[in-house]
PDB file of N, CA and C in Angstrom:
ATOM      1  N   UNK A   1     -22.344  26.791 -33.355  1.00  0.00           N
ATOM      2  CA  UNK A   1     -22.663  27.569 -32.182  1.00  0.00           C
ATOM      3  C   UNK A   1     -22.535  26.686 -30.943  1.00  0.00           C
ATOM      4  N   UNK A   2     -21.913  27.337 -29.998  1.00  0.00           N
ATOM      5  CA  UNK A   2     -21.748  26.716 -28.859  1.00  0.00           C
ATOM      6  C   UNK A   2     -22.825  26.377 -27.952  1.00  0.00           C
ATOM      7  N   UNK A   3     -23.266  25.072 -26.970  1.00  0.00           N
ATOM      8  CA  UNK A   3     -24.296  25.285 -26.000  1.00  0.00           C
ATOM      9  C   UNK A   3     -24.181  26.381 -25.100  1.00  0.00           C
ATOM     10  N   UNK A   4     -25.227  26.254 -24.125  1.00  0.00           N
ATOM     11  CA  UNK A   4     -25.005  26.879 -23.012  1.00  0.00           C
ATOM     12  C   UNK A   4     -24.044  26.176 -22.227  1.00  0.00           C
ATOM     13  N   UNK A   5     -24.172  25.006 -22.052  1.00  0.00           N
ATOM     14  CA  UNK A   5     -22.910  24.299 -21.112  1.00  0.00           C
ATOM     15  C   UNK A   5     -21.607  24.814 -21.303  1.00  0.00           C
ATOM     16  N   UNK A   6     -21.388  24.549 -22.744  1.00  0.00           N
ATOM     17  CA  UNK A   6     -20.142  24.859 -23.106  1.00  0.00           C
ATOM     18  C   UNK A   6     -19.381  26.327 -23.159  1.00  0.00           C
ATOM     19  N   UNK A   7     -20.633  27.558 -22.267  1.00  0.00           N
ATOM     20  CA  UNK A   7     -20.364  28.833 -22.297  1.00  0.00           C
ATOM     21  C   UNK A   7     -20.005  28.859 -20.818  1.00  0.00           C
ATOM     22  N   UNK A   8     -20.195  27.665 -20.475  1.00  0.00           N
ATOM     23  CA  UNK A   8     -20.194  28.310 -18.739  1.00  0.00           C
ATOM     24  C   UNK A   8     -18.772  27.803 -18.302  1.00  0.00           C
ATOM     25  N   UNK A   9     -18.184  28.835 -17.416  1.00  0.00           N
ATOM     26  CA  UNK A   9     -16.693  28.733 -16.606  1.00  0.00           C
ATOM     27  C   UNK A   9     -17.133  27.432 -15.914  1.00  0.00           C
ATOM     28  N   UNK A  10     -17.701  26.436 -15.279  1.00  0.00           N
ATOM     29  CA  UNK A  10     -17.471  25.362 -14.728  1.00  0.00           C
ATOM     30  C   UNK A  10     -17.159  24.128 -16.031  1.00  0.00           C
ATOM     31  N   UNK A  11     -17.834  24.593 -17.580  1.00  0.00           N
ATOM     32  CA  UNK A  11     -17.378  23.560 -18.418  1.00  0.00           C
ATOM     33  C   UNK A  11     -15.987  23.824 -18.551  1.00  0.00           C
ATOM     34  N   UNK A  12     -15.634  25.349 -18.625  1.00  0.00           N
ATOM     35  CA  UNK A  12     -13.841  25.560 -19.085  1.00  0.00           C
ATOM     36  C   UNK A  12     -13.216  25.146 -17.921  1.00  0.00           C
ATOM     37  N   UNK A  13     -12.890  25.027 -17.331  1.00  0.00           N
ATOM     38  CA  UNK A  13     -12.357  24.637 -15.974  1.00  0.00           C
ATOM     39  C   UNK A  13     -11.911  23.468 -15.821  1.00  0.00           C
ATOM     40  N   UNK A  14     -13.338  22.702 -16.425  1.00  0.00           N
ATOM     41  CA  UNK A  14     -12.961  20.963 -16.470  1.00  0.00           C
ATOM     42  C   UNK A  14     -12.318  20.982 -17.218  1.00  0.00           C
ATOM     43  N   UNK A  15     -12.678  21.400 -18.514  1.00  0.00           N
ATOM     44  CA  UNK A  15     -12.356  21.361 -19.653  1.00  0.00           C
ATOM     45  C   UNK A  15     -10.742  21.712 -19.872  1.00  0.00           C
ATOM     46  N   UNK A  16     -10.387  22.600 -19.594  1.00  0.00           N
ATOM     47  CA  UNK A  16      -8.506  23.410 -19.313  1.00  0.00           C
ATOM     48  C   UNK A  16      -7.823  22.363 -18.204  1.00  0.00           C
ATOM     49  N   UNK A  17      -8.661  22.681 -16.805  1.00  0.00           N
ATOM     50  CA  UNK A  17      -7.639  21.918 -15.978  1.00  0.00           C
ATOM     51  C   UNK A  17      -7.780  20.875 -15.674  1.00  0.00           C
ATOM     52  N   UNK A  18      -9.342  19.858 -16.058  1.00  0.00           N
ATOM     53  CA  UNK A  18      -9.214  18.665 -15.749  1.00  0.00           C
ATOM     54  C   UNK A  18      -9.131  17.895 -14.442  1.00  0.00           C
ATOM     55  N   UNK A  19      -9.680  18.357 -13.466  1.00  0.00           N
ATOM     56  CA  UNK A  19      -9.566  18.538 -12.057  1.00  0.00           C
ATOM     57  C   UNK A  19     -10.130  16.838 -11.962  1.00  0.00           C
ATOM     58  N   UNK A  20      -9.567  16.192 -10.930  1.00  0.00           N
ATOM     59  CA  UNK A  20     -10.599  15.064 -10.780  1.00  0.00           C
ATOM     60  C   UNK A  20     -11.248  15.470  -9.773  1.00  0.00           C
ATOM     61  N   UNK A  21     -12.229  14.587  -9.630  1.00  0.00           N
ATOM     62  CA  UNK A  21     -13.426  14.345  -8.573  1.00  0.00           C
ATOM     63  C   UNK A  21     -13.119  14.945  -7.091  1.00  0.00           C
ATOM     64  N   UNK A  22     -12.086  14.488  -6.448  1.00  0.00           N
ATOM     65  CA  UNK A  22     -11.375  14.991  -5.394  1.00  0.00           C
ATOM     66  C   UNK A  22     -10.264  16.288  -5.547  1.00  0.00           C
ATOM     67  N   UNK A  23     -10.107  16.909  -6.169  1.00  0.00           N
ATOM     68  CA  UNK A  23      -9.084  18.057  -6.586  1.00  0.00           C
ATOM     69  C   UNK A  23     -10.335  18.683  -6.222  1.00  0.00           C
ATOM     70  N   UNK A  24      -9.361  20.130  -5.306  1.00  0.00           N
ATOM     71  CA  UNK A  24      -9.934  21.325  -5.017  1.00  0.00           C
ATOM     72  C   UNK A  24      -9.906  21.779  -5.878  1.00  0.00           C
ATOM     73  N   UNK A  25     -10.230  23.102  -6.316  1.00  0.00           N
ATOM     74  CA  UNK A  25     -10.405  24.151  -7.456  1.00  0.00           C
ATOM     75  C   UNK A  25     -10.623  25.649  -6.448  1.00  0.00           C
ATOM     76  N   UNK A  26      -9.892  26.030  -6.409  1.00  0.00           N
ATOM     77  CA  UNK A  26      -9.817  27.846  -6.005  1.00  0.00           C
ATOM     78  C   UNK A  26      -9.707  28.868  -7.113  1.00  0.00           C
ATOM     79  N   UNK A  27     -10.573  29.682  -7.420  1.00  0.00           N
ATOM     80  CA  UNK A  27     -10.433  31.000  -7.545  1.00  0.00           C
ATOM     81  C   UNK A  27      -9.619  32.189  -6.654  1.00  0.00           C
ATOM     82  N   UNK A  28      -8.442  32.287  -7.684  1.00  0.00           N
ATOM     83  CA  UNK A  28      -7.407  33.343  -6.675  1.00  0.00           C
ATOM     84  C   UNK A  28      -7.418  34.375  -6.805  1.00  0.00           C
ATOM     85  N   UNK A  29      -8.194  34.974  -7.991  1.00  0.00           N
ATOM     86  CA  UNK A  29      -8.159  36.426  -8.332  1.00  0.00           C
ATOM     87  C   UNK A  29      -9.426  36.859  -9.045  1.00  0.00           C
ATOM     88  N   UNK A  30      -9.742  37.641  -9.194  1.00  0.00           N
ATOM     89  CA  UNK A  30     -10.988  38.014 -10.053  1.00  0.00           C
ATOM     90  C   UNK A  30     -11.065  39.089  -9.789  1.00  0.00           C
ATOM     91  N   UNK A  31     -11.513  40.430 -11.428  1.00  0.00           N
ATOM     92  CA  UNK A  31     -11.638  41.821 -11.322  1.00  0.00           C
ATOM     93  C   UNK A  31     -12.348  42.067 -12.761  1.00  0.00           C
ATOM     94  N   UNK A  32     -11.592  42.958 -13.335  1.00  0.00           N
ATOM     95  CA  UNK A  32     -11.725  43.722 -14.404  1.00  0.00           C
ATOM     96  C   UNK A  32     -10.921  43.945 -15.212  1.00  0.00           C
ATOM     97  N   UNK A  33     -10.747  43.722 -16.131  1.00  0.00           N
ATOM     98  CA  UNK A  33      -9.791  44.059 -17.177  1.00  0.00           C
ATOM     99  C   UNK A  33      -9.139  46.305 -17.133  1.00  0.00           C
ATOM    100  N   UNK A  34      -7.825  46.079 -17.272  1.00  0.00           N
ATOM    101  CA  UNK A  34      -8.140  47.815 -17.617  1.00  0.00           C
ATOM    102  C   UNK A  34      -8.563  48.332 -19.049  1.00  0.00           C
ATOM    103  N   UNK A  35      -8.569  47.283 -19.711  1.00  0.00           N
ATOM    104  CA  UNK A  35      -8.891  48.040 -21.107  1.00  0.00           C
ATOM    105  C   UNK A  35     -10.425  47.364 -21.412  1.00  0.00           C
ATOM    106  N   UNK A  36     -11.180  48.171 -21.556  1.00  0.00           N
ATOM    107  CA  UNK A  36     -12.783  47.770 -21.549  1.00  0.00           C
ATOM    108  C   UNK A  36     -13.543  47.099 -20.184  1.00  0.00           C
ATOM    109  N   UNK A  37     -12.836  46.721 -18.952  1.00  0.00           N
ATOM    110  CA  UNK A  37     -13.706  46.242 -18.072  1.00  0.00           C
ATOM    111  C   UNK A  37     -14.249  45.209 -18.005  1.00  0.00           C
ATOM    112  N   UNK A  38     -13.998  44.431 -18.691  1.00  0.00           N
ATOM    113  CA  UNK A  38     -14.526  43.460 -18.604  1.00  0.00           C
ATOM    114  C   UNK A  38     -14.078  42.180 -17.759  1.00  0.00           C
ATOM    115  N   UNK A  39     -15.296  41.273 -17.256  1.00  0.00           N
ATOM    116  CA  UNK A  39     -14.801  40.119 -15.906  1.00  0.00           C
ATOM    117  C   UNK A  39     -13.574  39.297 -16.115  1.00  0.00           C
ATOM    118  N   UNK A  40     -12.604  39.081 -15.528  1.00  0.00           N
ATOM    119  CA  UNK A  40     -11.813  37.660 -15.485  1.00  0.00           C
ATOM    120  C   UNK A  40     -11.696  37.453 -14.368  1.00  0.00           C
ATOM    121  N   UNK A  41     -11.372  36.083 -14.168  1.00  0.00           N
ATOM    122  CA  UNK A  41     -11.070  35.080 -13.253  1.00  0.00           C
ATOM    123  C   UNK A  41      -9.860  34.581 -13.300  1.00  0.00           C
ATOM    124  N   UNK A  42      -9.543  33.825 -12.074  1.00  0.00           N
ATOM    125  CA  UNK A  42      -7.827  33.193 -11.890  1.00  0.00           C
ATOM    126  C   UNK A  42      -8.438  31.707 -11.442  1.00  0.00           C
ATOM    127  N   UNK A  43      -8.183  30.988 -11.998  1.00  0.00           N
ATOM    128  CA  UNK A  43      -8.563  29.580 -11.549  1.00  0.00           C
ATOM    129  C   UNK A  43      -7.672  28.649 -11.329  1.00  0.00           C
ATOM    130  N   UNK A  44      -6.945  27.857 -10.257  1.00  0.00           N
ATOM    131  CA  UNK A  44      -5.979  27.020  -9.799  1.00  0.00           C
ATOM    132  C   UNK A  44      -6.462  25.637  -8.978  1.00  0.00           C
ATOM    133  N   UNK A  45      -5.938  24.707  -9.764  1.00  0.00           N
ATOM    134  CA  UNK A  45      -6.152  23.289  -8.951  1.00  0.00           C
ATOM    135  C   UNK A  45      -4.933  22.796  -8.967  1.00  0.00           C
ATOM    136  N   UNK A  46      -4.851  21.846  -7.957  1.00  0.00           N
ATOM    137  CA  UNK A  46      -3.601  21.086  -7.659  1.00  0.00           C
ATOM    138  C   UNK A  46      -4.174  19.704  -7.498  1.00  0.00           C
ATOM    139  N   UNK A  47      -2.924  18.577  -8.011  1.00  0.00           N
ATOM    140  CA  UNK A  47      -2.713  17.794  -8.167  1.00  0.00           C
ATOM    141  C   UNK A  47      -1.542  16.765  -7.710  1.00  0.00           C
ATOM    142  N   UNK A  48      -0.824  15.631  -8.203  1.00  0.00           N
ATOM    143  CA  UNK A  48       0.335  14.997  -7.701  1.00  0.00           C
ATOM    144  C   UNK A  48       1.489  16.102  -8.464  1.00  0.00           C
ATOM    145  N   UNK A  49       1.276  16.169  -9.581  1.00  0.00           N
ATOM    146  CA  UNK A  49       1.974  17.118 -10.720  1.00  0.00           C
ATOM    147  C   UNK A  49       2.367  18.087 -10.386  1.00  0.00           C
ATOM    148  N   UNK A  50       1.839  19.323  -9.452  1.00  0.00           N
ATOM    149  CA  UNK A  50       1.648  20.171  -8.723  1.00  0.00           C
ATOM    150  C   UNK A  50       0.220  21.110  -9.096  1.00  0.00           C
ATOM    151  N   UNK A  51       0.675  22.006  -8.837  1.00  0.00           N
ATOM    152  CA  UNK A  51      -0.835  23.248  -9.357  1.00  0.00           C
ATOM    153  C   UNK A  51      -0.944  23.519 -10.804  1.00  0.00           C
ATOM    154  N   UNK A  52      -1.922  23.849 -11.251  1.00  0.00           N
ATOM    155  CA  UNK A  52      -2.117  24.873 -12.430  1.00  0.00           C
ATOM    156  C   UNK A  52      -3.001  25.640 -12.097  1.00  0.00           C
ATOM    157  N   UNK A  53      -3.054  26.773 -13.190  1.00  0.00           N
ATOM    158  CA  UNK A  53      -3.780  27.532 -13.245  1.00  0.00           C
ATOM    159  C   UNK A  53      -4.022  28.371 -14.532  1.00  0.00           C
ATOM    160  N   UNK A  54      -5.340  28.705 -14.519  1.00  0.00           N
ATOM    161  CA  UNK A  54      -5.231  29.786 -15.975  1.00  0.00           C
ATOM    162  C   UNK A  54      -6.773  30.937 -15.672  1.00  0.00           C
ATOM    163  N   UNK A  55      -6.482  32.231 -16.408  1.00  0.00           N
ATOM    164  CA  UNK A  55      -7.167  33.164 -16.761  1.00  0.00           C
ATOM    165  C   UNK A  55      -8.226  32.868 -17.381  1.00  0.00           C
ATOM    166  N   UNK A  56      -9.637  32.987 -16.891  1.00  0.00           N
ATOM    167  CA  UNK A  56     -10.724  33.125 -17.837  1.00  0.00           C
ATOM    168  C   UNK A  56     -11.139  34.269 -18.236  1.00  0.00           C
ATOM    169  N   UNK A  57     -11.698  34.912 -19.582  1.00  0.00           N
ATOM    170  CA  UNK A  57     -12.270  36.152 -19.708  1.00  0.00           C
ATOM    171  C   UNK A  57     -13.563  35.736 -20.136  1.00  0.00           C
ATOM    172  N   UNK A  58     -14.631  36.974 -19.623  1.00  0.00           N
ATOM    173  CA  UNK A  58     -16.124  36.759 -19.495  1.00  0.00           C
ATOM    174  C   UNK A  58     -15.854  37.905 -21.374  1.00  0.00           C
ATOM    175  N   UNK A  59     -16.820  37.414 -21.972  1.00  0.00           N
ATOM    176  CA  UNK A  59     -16.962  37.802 -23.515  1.00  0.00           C
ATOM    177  C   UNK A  59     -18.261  38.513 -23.386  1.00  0.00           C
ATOM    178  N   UNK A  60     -18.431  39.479 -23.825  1.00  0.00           N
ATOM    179  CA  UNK A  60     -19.926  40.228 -24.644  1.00  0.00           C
ATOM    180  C   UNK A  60     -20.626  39.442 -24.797  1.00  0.00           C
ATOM    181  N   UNK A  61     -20.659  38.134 -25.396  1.00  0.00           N
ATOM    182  CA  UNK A  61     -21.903  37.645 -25.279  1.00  0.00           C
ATOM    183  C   UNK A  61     -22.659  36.734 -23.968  1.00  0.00           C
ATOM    184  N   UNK A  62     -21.408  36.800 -23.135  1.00  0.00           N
ATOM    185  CA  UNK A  62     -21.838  36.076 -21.815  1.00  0.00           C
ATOM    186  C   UNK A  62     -20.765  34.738 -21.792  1.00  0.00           C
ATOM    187  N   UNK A  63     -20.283  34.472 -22.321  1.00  0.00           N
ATOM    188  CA  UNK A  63     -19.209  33.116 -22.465  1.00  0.00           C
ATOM    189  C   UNK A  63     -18.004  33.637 -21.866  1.00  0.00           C
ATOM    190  N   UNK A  64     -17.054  32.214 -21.689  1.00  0.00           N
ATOM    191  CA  UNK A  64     -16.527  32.633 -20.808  1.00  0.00           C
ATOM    192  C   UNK A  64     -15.108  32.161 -21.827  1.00  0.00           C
ATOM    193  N   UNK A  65     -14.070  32.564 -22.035  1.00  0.00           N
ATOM    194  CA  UNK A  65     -12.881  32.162 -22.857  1.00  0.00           C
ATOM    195  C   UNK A  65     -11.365  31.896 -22.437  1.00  0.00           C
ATOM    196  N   UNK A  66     -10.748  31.537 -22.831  1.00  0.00           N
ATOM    197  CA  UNK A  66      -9.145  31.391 -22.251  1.00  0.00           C
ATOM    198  C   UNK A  66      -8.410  32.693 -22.700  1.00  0.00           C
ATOM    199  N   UNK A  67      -9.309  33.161 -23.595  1.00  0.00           N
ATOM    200  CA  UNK A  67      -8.133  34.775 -24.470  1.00  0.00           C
ATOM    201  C   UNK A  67      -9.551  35.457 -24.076  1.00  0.00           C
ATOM    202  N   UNK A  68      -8.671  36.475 -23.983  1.00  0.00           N
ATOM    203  CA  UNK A  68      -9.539  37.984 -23.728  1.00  0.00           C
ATOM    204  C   UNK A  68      -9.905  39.081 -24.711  1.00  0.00           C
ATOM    205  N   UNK A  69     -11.363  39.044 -24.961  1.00  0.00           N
ATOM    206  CA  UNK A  69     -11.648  39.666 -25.807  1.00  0.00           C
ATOM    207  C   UNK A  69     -10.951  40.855 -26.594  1.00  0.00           C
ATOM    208  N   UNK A  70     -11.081  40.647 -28.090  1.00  0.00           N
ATOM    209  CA  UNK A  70     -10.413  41.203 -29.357  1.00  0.00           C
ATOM    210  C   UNK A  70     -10.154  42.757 -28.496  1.00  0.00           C
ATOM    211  N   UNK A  71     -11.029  43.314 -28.307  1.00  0.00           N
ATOM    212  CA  UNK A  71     -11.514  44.809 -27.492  1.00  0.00           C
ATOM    213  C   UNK A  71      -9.913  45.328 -26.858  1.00  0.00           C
ATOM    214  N   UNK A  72     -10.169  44.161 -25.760  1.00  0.00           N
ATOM    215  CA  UNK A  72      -8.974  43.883 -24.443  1.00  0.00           C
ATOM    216  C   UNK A  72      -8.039  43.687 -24.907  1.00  0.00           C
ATOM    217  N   UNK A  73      -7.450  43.370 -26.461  1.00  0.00           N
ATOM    218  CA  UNK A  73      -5.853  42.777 -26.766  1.00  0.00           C
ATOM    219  C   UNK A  73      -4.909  44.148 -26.992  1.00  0.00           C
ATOM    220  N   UNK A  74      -4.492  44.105 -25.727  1.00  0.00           N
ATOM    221  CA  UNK A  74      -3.148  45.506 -26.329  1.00  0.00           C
ATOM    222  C   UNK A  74      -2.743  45.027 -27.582  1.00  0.00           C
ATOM    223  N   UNK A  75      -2.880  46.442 -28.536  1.00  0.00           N
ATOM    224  CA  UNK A  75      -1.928  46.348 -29.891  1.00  0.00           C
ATOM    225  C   UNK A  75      -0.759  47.165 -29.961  1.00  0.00           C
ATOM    226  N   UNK A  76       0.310  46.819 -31.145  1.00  0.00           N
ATOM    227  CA  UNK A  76       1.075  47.487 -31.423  1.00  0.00           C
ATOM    228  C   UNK A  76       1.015  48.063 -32.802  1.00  0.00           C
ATOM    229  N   UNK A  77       1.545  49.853 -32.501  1.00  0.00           N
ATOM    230  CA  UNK A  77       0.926  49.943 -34.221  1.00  0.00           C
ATOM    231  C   UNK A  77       2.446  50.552 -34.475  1.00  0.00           C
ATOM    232  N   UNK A  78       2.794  50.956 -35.380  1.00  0.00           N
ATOM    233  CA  UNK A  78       4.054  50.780 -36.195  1.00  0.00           C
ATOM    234  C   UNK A  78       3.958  52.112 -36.540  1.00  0.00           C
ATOM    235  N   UNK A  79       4.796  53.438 -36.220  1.00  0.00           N
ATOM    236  CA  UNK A  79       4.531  54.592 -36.935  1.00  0.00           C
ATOM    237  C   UNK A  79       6.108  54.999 -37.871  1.00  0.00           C
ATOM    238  N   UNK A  80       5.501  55.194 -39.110  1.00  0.00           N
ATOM    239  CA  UNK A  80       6.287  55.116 -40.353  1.00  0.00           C
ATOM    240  C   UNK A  80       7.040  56.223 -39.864  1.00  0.00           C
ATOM    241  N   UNK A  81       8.592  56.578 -39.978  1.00  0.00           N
ATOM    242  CA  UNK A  81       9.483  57.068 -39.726  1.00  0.00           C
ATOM    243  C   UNK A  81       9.487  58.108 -40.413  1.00  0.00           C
ATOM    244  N   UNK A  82      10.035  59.266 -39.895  1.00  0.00           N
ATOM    245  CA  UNK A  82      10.250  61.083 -40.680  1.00  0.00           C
ATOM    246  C   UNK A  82      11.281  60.760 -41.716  1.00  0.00           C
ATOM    247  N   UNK A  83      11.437  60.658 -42.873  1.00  0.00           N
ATOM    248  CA  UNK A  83      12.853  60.528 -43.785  1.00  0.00           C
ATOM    249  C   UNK A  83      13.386  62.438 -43.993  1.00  0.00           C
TER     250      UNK A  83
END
């Protein structure tokens, strides 16, 4: 089981982008998912390298993840053909 630290978007952040001490960190986007509603974030820091950035999704239990909950994953389903 994970801590609390390790649930919170300021540990993923370090943790994904690795920002040093002096690197800004902006949030560029943030809403709702359309399938279930649920929070994400856009998170971007720059560096010598240039920018990155990545998607966080807020989870049911309050954590925060790089993939978006099972709920939220468009599927594809396969419909067996008329012979």
């Amino acid at each position: 089981m994970r801590s609390a630290s390790e649930q919170s978007l300021r540990f993923l952040v370090e943790k994904w982008l690795a920002p040093l001490p002096s690197a800004l960190v902006h949030v560029t986007e943030f809403s709702r998912t359309r399938l279930g509603g649920r929070r994400y974030v856009r998170v971007e820091t720059s560096s010598e390298e240039g920018a990155r950035g990545l998607f966080f999704f807020r989870h049911d239990d309050g954590c925060w993840c790089v993939f978006p909950p099972t709920a939220d994953t468009p599927k594809l389903y396969a419909h067996p053909r008329a012979a």
